[in-house]
PDB file of N, CA and C in Angstrom:
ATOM      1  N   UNK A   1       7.169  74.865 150.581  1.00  0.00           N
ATOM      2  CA  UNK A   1       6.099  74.138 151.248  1.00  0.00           C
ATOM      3  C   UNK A   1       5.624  73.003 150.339  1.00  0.00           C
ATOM      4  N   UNK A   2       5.631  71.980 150.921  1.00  0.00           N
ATOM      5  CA  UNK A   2       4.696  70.805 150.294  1.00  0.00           C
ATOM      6  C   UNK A   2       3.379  70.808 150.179  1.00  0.00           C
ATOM      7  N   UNK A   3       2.610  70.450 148.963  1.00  0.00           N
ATOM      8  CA  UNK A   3       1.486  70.341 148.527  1.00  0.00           C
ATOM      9  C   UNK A   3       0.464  68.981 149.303  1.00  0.00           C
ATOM     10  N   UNK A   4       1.680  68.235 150.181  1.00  0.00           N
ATOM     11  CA  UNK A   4       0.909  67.357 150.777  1.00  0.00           C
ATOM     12  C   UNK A   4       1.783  67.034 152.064  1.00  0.00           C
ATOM     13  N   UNK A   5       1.099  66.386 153.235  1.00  0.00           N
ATOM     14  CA  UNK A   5       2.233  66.673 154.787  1.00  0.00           C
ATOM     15  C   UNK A   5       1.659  64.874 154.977  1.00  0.00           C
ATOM     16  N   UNK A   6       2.366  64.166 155.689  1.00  0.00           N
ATOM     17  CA  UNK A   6       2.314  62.799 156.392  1.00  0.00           C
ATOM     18  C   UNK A   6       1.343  63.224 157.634  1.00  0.00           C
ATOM     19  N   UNK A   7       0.667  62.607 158.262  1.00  0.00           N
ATOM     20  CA  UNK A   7       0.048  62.661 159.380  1.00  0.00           C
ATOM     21  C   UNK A   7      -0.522  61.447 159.379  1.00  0.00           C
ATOM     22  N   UNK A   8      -1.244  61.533 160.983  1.00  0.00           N
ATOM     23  CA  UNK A   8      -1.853  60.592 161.686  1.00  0.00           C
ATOM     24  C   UNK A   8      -2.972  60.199 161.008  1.00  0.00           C
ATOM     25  N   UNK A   9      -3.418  59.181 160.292  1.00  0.00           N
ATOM     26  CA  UNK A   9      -4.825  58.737 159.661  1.00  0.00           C
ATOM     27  C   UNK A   9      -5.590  58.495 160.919  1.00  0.00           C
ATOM     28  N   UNK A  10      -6.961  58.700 160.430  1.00  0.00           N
ATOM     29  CA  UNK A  10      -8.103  57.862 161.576  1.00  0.00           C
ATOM     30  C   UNK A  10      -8.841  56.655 160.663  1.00  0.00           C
ATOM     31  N   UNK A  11      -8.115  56.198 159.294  1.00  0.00           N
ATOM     32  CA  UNK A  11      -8.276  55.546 158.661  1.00  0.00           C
ATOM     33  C   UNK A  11      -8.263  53.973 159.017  1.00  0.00           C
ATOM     34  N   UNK A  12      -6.354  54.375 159.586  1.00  0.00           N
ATOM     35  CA  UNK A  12      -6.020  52.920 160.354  1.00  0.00           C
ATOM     36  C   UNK A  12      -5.577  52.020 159.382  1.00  0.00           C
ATOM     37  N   UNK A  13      -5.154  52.077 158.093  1.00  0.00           N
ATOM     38  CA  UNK A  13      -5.035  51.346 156.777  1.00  0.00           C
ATOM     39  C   UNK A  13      -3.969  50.760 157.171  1.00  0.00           C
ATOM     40  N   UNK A  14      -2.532  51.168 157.252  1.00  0.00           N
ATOM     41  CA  UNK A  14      -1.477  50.710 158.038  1.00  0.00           C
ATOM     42  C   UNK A  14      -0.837  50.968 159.223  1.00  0.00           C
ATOM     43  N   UNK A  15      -0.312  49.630 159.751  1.00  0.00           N
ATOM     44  CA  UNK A  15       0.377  49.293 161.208  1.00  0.00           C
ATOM     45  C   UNK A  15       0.577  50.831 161.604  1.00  0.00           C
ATOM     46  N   UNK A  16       1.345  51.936 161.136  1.00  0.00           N
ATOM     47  CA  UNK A  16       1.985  52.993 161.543  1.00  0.00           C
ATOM     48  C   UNK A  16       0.411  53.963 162.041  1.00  0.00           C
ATOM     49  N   UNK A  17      -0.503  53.835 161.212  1.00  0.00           N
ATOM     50  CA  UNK A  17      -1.223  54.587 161.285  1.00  0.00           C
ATOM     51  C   UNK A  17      -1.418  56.096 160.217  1.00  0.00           C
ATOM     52  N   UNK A  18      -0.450  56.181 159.445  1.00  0.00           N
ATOM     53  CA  UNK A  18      -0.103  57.131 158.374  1.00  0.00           C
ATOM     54  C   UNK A  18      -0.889  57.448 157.326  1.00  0.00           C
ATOM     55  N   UNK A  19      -0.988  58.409 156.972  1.00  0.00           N
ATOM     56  CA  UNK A  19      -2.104  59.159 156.189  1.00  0.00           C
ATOM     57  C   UNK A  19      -1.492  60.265 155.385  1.00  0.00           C
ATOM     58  N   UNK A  20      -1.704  60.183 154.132  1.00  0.00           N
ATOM     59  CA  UNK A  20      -1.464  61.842 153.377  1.00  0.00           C
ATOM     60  C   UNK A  20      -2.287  62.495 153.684  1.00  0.00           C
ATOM     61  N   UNK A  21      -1.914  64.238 153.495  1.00  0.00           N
ATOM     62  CA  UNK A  21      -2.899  64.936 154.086  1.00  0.00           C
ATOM     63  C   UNK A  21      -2.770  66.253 152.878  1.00  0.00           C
ATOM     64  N   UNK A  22      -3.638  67.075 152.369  1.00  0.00           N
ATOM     65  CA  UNK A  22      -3.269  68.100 151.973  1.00  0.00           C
ATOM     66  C   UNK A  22      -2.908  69.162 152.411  1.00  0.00           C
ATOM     67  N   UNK A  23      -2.323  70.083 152.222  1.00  0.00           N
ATOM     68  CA  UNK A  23      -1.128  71.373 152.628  1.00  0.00           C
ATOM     69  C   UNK A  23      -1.865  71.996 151.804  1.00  0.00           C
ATOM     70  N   UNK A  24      -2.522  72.324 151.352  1.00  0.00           N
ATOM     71  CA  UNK A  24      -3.043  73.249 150.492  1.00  0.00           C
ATOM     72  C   UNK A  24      -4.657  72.909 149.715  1.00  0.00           C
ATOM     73  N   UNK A  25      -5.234  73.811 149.501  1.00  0.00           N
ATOM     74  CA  UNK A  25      -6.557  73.419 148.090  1.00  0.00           C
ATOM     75  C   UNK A  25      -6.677  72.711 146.909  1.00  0.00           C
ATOM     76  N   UNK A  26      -6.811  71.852 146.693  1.00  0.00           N
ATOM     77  CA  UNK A  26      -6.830  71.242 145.377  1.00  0.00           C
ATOM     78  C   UNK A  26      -8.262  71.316 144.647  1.00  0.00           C
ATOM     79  N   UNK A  27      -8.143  72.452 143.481  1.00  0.00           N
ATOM     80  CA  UNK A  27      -9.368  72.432 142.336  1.00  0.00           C
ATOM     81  C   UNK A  27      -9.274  70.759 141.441  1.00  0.00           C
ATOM     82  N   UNK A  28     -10.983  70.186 141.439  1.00  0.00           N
ATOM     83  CA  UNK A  28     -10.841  68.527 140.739  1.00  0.00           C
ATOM     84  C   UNK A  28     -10.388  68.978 139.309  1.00  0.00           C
ATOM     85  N   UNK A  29      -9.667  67.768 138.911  1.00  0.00           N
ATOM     86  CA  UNK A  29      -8.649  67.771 137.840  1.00  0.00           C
ATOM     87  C   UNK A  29      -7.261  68.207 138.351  1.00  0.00           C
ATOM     88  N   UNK A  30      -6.976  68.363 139.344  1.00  0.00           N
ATOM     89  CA  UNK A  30      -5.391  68.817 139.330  1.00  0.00           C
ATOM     90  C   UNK A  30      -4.806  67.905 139.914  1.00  0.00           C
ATOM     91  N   UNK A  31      -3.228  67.081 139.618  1.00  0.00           N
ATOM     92  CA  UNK A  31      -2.616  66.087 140.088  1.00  0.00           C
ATOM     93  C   UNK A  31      -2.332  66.490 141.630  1.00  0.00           C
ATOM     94  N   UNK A  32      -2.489  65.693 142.666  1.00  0.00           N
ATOM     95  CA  UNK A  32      -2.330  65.764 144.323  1.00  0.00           C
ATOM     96  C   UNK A  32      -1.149  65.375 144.155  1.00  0.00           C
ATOM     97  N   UNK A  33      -0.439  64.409 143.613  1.00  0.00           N
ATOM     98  CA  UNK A  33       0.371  63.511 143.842  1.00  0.00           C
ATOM     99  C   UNK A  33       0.900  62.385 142.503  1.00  0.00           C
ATOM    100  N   UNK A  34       2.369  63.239 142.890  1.00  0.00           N
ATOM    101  CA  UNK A  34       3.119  62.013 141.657  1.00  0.00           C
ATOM    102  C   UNK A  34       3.560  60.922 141.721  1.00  0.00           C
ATOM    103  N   UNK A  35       3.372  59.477 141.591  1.00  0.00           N
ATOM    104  CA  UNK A  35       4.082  58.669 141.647  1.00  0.00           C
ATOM    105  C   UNK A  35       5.346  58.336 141.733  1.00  0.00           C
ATOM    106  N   UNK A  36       6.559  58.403 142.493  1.00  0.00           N
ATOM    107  CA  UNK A  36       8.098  58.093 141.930  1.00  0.00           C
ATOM    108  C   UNK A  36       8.305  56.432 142.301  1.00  0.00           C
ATOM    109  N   UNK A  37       7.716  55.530 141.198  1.00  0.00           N
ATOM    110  CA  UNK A  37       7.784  54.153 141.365  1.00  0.00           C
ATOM    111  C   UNK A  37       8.660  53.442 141.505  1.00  0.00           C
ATOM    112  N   UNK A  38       9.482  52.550 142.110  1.00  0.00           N
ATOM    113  CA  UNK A  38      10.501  51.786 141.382  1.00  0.00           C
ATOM    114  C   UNK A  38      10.144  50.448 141.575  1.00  0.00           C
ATOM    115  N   UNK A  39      10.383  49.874 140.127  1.00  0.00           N
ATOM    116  CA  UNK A  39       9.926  48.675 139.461  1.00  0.00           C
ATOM    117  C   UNK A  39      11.175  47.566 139.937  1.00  0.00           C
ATOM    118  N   UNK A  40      10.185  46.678 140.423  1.00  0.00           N
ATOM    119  CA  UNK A  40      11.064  45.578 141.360  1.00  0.00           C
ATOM    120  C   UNK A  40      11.265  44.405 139.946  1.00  0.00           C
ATOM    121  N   UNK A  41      11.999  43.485 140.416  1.00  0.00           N
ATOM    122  CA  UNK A  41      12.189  42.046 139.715  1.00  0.00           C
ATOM    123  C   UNK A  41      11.220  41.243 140.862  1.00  0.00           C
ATOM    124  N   UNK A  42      11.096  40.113 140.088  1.00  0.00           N
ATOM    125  CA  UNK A  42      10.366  39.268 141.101  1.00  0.00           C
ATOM    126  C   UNK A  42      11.471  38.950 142.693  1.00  0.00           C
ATOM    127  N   UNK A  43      12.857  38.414 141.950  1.00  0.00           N
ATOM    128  CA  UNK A  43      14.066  38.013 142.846  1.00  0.00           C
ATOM    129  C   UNK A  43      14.001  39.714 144.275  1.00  0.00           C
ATOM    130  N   UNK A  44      14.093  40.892 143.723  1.00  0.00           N
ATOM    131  CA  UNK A  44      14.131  41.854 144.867  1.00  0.00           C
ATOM    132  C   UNK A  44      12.532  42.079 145.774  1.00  0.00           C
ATOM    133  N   UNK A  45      11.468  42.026 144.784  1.00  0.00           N
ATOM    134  CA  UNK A  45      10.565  42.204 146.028  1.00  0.00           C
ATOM    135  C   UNK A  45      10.473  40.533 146.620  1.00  0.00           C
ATOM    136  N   UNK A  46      11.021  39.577 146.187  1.00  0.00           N
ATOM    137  CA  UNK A  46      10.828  38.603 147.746  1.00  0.00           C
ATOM    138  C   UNK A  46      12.526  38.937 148.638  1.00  0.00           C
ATOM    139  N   UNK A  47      13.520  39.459 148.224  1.00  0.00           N
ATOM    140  CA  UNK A  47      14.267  40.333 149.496  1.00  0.00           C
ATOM    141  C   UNK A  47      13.930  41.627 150.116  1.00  0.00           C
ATOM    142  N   UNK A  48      12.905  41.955 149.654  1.00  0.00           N
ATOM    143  CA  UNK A  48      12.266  43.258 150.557  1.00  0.00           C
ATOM    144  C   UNK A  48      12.064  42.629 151.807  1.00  0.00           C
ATOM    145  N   UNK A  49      12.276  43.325 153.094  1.00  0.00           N
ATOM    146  CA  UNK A  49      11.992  43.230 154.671  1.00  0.00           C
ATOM    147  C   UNK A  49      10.136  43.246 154.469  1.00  0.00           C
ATOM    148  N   UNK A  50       9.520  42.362 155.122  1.00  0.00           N
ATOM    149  CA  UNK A  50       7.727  42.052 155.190  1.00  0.00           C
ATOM    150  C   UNK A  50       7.611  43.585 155.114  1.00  0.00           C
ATOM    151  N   UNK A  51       7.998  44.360 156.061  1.00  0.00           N
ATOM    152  CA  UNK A  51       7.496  46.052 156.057  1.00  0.00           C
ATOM    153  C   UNK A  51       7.701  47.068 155.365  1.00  0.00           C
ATOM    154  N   UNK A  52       8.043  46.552 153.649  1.00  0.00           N
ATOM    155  CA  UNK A  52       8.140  47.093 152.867  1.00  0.00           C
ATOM    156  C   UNK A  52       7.430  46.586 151.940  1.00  0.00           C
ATOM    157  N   UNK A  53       7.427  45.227 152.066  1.00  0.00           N
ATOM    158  CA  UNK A  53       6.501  44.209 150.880  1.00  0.00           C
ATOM    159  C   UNK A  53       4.619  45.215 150.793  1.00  0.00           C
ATOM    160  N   UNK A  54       4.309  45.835 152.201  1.00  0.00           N
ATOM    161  CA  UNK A  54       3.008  46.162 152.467  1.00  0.00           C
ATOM    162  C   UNK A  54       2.844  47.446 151.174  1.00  0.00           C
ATOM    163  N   UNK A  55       3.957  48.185 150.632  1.00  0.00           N
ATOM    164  CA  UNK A  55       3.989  49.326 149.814  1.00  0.00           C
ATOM    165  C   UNK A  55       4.338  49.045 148.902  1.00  0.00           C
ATOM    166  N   UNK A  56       3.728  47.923 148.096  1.00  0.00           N
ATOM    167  CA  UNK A  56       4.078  47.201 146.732  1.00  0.00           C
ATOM    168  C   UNK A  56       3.369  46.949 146.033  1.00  0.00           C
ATOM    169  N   UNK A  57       2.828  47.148 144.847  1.00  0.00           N
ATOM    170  CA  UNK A  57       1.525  47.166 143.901  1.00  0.00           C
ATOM    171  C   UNK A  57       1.836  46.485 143.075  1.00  0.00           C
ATOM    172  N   UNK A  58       1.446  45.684 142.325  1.00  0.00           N
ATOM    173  CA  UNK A  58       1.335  45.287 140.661  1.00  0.00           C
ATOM    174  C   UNK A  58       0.460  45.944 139.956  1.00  0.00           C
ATOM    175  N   UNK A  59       1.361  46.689 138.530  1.00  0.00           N
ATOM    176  CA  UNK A  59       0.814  47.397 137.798  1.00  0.00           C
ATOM    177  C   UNK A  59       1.106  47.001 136.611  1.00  0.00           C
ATOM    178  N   UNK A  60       0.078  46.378 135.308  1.00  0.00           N
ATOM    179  CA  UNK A  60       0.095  45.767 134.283  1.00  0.00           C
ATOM    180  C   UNK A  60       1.173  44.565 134.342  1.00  0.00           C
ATOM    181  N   UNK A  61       1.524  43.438 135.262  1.00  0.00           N
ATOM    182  CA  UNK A  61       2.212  42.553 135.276  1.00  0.00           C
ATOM    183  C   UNK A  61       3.448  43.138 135.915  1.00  0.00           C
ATOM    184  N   UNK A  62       4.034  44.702 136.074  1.00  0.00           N
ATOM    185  CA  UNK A  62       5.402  44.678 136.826  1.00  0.00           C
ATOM    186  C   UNK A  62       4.725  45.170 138.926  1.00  0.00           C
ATOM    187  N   UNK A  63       5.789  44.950 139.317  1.00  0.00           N
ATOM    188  CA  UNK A  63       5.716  44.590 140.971  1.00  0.00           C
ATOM    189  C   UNK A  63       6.596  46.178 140.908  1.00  0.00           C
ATOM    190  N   UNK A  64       5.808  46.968 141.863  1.00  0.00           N
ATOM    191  CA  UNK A  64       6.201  48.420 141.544  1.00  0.00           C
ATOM    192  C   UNK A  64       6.278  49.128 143.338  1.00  0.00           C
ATOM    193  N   UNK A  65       7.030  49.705 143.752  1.00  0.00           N
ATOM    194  CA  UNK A  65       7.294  50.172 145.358  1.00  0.00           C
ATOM    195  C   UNK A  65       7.455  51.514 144.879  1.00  0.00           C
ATOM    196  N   UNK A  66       5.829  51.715 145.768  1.00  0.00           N
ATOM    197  CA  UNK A  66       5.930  52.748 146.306  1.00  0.00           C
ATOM    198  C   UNK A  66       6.691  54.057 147.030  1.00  0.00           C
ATOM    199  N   UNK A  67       7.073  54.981 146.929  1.00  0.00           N
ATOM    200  CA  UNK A  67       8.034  55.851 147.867  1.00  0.00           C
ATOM    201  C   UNK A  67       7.237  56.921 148.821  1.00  0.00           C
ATOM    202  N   UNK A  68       7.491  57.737 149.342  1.00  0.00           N
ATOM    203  CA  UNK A  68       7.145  58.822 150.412  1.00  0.00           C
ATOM    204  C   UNK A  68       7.139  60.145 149.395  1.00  0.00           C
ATOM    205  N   UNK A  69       5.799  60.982 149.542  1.00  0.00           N
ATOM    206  CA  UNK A  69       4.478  60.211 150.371  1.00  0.00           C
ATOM    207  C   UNK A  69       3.334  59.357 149.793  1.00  0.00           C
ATOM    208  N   UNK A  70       3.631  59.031 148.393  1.00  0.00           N
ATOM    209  CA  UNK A  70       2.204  58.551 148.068  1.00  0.00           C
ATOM    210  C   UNK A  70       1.900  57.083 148.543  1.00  0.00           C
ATOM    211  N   UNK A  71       3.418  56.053 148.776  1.00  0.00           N
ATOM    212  CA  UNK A  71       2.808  54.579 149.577  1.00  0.00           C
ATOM    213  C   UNK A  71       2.138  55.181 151.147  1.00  0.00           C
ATOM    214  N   UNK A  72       1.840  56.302 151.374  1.00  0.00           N
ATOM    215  CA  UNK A  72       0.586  56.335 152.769  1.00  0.00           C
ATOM    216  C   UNK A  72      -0.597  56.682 152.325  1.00  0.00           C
ATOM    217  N   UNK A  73      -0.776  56.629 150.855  1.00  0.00           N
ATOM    218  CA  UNK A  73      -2.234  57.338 150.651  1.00  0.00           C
ATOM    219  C   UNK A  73      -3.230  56.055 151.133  1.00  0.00           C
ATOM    220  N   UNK A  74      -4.308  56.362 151.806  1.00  0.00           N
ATOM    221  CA  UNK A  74      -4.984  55.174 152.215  1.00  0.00           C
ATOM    222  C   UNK A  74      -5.974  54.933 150.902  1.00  0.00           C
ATOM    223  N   UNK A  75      -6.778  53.774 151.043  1.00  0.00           N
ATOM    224  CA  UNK A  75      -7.776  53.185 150.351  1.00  0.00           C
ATOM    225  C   UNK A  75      -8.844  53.449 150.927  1.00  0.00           C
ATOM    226  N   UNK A  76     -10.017  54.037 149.941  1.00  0.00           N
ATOM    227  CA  UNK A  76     -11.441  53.951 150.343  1.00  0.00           C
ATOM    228  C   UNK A  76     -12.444  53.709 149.035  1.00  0.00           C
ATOM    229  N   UNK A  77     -13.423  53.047 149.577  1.00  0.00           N
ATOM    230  CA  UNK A  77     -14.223  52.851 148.171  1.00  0.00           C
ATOM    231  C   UNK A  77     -15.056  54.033 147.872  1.00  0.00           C
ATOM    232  N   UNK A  78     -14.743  54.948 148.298  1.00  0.00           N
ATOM    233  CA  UNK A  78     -15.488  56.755 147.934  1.00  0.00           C
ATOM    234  C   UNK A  78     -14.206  57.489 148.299  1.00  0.00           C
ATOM    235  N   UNK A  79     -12.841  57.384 147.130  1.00  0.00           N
ATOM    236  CA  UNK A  79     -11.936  58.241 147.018  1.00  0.00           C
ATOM    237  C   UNK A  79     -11.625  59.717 147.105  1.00  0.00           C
ATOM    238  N   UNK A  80     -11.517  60.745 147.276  1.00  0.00           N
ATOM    239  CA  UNK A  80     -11.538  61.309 146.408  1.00  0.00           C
ATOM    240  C   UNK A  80      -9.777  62.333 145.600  1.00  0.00           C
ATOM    241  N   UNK A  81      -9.404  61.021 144.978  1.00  0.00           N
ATOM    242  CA  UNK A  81      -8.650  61.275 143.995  1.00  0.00           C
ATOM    243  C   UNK A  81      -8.628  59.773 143.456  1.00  0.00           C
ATOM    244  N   UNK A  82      -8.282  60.112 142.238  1.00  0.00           N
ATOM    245  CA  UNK A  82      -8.577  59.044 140.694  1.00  0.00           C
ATOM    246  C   UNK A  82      -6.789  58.040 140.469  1.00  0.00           C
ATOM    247  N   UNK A  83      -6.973  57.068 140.767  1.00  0.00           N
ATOM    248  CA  UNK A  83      -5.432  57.018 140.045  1.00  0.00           C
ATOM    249  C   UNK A  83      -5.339  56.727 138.193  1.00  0.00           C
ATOM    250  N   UNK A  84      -4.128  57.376 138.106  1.00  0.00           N
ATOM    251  CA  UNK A  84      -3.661  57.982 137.045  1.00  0.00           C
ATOM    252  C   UNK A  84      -2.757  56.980 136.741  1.00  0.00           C
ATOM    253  N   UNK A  85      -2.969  56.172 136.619  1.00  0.00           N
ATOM    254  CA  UNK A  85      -1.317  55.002 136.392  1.00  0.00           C
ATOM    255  C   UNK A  85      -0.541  55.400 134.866  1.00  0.00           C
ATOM    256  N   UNK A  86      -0.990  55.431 134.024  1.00  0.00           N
ATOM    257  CA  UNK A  86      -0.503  55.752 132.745  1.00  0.00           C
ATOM    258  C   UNK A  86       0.606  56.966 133.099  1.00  0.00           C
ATOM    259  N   UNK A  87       0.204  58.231 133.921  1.00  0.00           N
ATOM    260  CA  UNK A  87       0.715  59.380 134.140  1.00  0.00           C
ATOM    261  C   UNK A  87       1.592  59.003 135.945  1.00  0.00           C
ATOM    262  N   UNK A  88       1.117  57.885 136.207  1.00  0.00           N
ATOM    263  CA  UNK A  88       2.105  57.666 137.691  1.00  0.00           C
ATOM    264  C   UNK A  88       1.247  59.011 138.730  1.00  0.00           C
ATOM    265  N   UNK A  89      -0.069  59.059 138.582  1.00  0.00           N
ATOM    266  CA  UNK A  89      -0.417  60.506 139.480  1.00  0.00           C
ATOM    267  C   UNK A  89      -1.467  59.747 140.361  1.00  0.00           C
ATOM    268  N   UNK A  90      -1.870  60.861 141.357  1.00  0.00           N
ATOM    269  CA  UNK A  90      -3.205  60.445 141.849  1.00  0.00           C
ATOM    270  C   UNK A  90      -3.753  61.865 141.374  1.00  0.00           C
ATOM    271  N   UNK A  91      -5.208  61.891 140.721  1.00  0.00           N
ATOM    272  CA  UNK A  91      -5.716  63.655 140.478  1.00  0.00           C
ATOM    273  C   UNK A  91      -7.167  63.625 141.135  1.00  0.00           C
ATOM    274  N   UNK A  92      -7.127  64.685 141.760  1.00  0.00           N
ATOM    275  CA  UNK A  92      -8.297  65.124 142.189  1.00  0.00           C
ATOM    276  C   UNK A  92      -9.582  65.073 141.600  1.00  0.00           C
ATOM    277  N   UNK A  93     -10.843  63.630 142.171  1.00  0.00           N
ATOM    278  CA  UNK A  93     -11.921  63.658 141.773  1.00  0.00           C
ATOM    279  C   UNK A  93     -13.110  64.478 141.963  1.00  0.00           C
ATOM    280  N   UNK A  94     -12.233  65.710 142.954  1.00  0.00           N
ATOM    281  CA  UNK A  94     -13.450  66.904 143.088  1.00  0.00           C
ATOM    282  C   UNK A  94     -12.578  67.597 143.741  1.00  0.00           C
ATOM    283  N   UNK A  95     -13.147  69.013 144.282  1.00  0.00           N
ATOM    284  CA  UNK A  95     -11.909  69.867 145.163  1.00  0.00           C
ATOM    285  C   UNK A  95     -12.003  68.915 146.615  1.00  0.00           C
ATOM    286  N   UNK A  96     -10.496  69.821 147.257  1.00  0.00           N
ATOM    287  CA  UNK A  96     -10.583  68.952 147.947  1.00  0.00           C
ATOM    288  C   UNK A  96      -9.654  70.223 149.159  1.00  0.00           C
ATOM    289  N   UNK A  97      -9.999  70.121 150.075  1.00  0.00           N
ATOM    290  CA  UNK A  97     -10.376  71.433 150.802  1.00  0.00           C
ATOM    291  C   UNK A  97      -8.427  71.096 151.673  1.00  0.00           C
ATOM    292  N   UNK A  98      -7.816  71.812 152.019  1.00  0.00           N
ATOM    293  CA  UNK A  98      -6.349  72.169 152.990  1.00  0.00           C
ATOM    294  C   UNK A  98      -6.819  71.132 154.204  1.00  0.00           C
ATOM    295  N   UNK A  99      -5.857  70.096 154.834  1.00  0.00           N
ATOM    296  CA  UNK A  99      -6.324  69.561 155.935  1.00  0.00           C
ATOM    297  C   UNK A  99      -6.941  68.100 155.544  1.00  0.00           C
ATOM    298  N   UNK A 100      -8.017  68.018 154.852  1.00  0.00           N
ATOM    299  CA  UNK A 100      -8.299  66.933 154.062  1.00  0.00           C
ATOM    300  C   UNK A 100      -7.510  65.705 153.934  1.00  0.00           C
ATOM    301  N   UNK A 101      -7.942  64.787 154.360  1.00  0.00           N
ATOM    302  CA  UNK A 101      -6.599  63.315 153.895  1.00  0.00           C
ATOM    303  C   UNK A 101      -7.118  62.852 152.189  1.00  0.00           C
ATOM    304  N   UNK A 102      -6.005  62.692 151.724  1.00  0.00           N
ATOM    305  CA  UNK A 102      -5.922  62.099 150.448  1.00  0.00           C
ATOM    306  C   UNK A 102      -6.464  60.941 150.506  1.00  0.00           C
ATOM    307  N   UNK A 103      -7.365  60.167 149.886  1.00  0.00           N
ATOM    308  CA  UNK A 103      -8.039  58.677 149.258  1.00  0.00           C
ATOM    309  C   UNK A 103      -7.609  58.377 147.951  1.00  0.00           C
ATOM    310  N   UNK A 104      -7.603  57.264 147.724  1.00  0.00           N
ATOM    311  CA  UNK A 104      -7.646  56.443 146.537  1.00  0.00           C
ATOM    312  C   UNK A 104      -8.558  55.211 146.566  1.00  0.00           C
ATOM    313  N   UNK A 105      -8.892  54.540 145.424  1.00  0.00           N
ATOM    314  CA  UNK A 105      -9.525  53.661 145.416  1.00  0.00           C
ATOM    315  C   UNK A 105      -8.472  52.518 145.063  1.00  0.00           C
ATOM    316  N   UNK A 106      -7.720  51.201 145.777  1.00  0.00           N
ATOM    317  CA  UNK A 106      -6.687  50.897 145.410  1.00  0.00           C
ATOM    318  C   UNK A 106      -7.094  49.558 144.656  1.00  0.00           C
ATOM    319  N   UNK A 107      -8.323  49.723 144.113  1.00  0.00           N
ATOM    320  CA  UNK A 107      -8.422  48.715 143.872  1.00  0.00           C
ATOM    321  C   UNK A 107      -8.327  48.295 142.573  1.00  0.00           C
ATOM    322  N   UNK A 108      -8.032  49.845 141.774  1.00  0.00           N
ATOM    323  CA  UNK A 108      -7.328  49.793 140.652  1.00  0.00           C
ATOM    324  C   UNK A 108      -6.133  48.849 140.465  1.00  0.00           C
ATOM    325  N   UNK A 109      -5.310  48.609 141.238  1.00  0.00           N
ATOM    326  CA  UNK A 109      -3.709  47.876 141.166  1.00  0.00           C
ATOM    327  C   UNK A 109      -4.354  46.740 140.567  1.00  0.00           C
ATOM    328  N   UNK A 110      -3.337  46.259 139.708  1.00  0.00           N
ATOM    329  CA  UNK A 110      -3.960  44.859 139.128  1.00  0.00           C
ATOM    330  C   UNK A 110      -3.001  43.392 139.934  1.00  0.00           C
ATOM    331  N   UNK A 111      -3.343  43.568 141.350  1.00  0.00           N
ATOM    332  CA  UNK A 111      -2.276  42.342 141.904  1.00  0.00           C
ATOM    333  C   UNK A 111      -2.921  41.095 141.679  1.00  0.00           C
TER     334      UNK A 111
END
């Protein structure tokens, strides 16, 4: 079983409508979610298709794509999970109850 499931946001953040969700309890301090980044060149993210360009961050000067599931975590300015960039995580800024959609504050990315 996964620690986190895709579903329907009522967020609305992107076109699809997609949302992380938790599969389980998370006690604050424990990682929700690992990053698996891959670090673009400038030349590949302008050949990314537009509907991939939307799951693309800059992090300390590199252009970094997102993968499944953490490019659906939505943005809110009352998160509750912390990003972890050093560690590639998102961790829990308080518990966070089964069912629950995952937040971030994305405004960490330095684009």
């Amino acid at each position: 079983m996964s620690d986190v499931v895709i579903k329907k946001s009522k967020i609305g953040q992107f076109p699809n409508g997609k949302g992380v969700f938790a599969n389980r309890d998370f006690k604050k301090g424990e990682v929700v979610i690992k990053y698996n980044l891959k670090p673009l060149t400038k030349e590949e993210f302008e050949n990314l298709p537009e509907s991939e360009k939307e799951f693309t961050h800059k992090h300390q000067g590199v252009i970094q794509l997102y993968s499944v599931p953490e490019r659906y975590v939505n943005h809110t300015p009352n998160p509750n999970t912390i990003q972890d960039l050093k560690n590639k995580c998102d961790v829990a800024k308080r518990d966070i109850k089964k069912g629950e959609e995952i937040t971030t504050d994305a405004s960490k990315d330095d684009i």
